[in-house]
N, C-alpha and C. Protein backbone atom coordinates (compact mmCIF):
# COMPACT_ATOMS: atom_id res chain seq x y z
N UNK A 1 -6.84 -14.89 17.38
CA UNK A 1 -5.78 -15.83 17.67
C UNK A 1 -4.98 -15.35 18.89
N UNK A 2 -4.38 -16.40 19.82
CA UNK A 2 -3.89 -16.06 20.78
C UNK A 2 -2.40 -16.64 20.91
N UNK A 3 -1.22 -16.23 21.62
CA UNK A 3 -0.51 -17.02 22.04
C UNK A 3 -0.16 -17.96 23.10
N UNK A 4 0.04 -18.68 22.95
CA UNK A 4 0.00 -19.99 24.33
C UNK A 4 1.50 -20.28 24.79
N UNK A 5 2.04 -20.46 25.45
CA UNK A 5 3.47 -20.85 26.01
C UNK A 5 2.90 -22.21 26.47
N UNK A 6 3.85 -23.70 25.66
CA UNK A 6 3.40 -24.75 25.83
C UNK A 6 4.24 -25.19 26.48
N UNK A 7 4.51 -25.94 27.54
CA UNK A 7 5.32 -26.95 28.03
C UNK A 7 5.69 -28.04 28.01
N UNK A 8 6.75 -28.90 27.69
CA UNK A 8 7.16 -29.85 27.36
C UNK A 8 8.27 -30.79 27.87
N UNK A 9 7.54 -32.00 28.41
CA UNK A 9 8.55 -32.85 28.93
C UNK A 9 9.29 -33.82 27.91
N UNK A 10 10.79 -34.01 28.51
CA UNK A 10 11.13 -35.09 26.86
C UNK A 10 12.24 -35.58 27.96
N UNK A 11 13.85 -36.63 27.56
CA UNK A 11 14.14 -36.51 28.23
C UNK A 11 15.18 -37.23 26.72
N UNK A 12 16.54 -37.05 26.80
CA UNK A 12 17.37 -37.55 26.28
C UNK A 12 18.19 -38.92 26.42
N UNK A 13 18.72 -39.14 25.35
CA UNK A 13 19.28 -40.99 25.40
C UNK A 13 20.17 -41.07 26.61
N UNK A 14 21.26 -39.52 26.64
CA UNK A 14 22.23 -39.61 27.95
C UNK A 14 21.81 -39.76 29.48
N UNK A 15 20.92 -38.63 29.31
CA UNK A 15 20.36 -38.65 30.56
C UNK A 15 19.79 -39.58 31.06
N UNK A 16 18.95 -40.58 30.10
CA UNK A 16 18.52 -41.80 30.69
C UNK A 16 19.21 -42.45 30.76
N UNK A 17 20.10 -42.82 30.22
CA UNK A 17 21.45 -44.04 30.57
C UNK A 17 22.14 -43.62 31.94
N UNK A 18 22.13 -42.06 32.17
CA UNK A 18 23.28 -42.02 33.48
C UNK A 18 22.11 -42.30 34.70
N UNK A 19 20.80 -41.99 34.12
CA UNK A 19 19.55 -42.23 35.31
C UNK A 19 19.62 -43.98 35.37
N UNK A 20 19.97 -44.40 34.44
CA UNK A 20 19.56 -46.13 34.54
C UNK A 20 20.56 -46.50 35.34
N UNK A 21 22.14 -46.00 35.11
CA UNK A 21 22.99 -46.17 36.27
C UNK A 21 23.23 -45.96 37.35
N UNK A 22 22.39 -44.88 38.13
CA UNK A 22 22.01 -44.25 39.06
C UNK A 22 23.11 -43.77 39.11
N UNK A 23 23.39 -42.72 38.33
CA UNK A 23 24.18 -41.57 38.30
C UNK A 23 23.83 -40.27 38.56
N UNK A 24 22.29 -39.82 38.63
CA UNK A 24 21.64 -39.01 38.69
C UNK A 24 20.43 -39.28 38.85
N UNK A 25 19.81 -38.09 40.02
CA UNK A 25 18.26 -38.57 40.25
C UNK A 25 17.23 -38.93 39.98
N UNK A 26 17.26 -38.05 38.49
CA UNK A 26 15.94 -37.78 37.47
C UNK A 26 16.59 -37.49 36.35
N UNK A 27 15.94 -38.22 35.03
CA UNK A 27 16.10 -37.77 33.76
C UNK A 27 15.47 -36.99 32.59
N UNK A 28 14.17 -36.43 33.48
CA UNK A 28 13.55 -35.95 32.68
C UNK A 28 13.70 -34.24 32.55
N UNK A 29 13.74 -33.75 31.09
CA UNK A 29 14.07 -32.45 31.14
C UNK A 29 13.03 -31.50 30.64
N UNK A 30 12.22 -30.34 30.20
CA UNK A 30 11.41 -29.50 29.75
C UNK A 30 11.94 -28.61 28.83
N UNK A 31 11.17 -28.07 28.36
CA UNK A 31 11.33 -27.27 27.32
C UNK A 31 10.12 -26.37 27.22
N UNK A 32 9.89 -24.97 26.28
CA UNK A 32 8.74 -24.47 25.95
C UNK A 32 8.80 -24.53 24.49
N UNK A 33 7.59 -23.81 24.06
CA UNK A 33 7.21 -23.27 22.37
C UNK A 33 6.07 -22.61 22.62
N UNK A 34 6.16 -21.51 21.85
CA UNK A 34 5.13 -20.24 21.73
C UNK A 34 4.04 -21.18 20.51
N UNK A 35 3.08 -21.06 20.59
CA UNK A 35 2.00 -21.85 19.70
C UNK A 35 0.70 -20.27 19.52
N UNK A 36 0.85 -20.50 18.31
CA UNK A 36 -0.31 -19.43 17.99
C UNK A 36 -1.90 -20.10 18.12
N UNK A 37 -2.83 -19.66 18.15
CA UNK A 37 -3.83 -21.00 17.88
C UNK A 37 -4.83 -20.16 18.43
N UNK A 38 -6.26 -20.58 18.01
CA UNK A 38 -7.63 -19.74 18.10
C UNK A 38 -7.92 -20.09 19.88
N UNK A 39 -7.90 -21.25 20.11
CA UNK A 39 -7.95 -22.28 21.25
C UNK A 39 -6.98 -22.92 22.01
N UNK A 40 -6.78 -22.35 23.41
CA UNK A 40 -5.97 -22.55 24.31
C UNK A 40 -5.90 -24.54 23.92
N UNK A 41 -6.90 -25.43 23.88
CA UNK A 41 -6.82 -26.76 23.77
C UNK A 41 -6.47 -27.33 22.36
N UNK A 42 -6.54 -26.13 21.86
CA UNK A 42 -6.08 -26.26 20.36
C UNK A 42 -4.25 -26.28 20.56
N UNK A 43 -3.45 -25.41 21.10
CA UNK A 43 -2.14 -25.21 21.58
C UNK A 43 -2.02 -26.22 21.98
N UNK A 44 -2.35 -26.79 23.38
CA UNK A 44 -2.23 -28.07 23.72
C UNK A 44 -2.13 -29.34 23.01
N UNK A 45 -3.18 -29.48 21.87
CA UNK A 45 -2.71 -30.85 21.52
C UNK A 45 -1.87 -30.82 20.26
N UNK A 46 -1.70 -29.25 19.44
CA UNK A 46 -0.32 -29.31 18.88
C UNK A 46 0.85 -29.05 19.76
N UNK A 47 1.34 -29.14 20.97
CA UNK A 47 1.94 -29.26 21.89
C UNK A 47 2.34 -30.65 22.23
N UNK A 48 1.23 -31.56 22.15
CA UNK A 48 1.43 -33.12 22.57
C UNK A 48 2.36 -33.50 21.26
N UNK A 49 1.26 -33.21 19.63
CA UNK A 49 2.50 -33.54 18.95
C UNK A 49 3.90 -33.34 19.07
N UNK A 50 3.82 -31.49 19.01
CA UNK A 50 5.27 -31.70 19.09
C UNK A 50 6.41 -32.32 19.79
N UNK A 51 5.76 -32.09 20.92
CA UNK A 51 6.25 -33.31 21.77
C UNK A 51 6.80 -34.58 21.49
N UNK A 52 5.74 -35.24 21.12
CA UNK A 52 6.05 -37.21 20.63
C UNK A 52 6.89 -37.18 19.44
N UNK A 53 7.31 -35.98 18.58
CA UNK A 53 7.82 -35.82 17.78
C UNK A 53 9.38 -35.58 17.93
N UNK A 54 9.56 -34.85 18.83
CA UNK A 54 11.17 -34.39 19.32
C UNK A 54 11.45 -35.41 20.60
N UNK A 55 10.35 -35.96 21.13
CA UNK A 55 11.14 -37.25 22.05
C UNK A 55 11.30 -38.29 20.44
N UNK A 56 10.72 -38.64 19.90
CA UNK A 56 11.39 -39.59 18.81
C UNK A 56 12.58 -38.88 17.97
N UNK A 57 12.91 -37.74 17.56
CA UNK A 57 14.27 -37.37 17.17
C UNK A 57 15.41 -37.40 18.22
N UNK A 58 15.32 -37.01 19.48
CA UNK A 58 15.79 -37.71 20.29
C UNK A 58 16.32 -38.71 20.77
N UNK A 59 15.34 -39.14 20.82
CA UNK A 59 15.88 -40.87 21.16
C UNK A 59 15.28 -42.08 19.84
N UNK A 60 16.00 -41.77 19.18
CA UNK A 60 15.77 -42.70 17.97
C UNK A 60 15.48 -43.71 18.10
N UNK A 61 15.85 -44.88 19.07
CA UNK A 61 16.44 -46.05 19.05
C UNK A 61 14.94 -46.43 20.27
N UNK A 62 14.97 -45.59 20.95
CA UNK A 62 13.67 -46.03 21.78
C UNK A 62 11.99 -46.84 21.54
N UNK A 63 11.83 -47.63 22.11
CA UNK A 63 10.48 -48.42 21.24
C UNK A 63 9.69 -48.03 22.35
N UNK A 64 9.64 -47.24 23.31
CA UNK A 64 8.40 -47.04 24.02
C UNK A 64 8.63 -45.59 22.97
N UNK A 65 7.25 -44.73 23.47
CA UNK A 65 7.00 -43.43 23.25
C UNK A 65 6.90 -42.56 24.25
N UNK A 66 6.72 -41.01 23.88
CA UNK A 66 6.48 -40.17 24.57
C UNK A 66 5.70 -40.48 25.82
N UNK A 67 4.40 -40.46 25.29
CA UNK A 67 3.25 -41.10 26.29
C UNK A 67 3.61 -42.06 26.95
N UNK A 68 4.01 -43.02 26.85
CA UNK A 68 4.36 -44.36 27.53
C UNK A 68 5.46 -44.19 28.98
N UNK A 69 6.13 -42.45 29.17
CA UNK A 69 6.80 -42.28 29.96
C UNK A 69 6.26 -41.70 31.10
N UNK A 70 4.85 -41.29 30.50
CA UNK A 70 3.69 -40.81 31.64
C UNK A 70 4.05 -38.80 31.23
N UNK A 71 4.90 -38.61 30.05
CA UNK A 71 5.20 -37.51 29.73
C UNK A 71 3.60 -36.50 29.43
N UNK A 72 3.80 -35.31 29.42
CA UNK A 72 2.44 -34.62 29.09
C UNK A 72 2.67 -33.31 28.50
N UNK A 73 1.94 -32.43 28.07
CA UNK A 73 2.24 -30.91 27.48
C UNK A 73 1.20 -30.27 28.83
N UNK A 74 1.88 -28.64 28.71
CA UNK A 74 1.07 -28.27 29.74
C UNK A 74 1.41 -26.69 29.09
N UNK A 75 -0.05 -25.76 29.30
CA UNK A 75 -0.52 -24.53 29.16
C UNK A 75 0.58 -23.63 30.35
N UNK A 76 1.34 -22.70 30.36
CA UNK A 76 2.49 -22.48 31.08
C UNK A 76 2.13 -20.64 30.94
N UNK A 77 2.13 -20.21 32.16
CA UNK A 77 1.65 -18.43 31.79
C UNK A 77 2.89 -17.74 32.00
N UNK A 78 2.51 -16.93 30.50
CA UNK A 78 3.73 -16.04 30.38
C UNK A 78 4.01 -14.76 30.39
N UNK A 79 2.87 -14.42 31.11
CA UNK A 79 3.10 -13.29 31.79
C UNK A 79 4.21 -13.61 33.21
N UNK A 80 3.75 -14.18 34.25
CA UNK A 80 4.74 -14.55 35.36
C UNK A 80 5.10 -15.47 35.80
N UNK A 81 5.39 -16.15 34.18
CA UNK A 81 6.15 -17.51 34.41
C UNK A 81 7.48 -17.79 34.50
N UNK A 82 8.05 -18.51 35.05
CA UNK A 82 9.44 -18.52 35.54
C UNK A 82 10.20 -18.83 34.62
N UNK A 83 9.83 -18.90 33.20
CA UNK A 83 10.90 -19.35 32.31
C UNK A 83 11.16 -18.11 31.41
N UNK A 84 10.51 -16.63 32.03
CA UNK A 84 10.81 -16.17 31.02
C UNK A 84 12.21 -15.46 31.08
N UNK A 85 13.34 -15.95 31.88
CA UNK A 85 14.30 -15.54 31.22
C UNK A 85 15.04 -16.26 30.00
N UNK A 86 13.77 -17.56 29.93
CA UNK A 86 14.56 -18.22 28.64
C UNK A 86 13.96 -18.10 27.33
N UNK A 87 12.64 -17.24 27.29
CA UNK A 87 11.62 -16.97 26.14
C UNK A 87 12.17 -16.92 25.08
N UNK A 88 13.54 -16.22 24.98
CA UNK A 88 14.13 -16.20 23.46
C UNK A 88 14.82 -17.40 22.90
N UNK A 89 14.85 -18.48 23.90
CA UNK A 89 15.49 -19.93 23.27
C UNK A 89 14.34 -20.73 22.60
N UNK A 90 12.93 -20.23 23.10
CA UNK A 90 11.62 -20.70 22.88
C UNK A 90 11.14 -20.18 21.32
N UNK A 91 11.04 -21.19 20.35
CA UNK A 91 10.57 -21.40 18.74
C UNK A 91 9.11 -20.89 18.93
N UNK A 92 8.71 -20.48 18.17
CA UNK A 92 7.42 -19.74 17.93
C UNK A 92 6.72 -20.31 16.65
N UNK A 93 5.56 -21.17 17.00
CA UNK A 93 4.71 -21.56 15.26
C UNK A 93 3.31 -21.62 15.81
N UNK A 94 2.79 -22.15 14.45
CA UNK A 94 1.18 -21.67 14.31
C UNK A 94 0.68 -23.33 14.24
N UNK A 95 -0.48 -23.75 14.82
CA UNK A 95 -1.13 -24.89 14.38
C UNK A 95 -0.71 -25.43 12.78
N UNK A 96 -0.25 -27.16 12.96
CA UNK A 96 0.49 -27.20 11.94
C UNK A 96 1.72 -27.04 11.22
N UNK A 97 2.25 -25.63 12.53
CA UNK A 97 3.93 -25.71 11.54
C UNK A 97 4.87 -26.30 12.88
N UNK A 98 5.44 -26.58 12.18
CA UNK A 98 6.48 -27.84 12.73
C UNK A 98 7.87 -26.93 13.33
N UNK A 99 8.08 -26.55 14.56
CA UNK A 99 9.56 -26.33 14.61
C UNK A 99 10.65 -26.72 14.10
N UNK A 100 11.87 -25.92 14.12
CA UNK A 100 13.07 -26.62 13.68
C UNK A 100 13.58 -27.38 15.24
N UNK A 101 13.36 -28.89 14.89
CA UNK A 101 13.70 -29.80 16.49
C UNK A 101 15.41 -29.62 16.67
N UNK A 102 15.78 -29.29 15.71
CA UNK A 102 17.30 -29.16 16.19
C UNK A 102 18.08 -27.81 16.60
N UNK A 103 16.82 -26.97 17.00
CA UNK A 103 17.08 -25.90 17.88
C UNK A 103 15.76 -26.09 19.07
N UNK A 104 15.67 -27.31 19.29
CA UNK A 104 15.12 -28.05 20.54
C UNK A 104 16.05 -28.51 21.48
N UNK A 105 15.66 -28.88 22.72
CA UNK A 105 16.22 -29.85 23.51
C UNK A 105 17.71 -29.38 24.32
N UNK A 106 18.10 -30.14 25.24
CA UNK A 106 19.22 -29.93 26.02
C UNK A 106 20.49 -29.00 25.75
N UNK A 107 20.71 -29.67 24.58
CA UNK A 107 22.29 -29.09 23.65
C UNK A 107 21.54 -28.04 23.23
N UNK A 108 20.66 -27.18 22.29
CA UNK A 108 20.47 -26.29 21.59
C UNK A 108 19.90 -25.58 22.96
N UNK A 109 19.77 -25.73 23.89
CA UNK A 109 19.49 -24.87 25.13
C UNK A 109 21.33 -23.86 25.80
N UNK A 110 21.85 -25.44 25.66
CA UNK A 110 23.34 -25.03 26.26
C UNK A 110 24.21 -24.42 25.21
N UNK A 111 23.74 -24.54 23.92
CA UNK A 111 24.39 -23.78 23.20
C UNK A 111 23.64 -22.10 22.50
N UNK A 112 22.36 -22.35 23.24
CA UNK A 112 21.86 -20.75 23.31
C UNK A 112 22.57 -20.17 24.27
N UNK A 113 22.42 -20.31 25.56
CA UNK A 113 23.38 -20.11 26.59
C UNK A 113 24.27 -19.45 26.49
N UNK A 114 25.22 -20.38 26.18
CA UNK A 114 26.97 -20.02 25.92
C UNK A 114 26.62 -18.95 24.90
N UNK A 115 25.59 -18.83 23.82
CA UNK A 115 25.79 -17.47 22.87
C UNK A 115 25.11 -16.49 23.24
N UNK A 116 24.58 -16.18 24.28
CA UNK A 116 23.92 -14.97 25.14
C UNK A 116 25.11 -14.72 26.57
N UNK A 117 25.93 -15.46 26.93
CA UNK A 117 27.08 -15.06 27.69
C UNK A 117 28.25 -14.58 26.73
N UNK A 118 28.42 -15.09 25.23
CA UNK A 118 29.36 -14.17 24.90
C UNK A 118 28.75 -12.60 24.51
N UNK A 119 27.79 -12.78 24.50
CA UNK A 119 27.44 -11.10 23.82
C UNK A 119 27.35 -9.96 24.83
């Protein structure tokens, strides 16, 4: 078994409303998750789930989907990848287990943040 660093596009209800107002350029935001898995394509398409899964906790109210935004998962190297000063905000599971989504996304990013600047 190997570990995979998955990548993930999603984008939130705010951000798209201030993008629909042209308040801002772009609304789309990323995220990672450590995925255990025998098969790098195996990571990947529990990656897509998780994905379509936390854009629908997200944006509840939305009737398109993930996919429908042209969104995708992507294989991300973590040896000298640029996110690893954020690796420890990044959930770690195995084919099948489901993150906790509410230490996903924008806010649970900005509120990792703020608790690695007070320490």
């Amino acid at each position: 078994m190997s570990v995979y660093l998955v990548g993930i596009m999603y984008h939130d209800t705010e951000s798209y409303r201030r993008w629909n107002k042209g308040l801002t350029e772009d609304y789309e935001l990323s995220t990672g998750i450590f995925i255990t898995a025998e098969f790098e394509g195996e990571a990947l398409a529990w990656g897509n789930q998780i994905s379509a899964m936390l854009f629908k906790k997200i944006n509840p109210d939305e009737s398109a989907d993930w996919k429908s935004f042209g969104y995708d998962s992507w294989i991300e190297n973590i040896e000298g990848g640029c996110w690893k000063q954020n690796y420890g905000c990044f959930q770690s599971v195995k084919i099948g287990e489901l993150p906790n989504f509410d230490l996903m996304g924008d806010d649970a990013y900005e509120k990792w943040l703020s608790a690695r600047k007070v320490n």
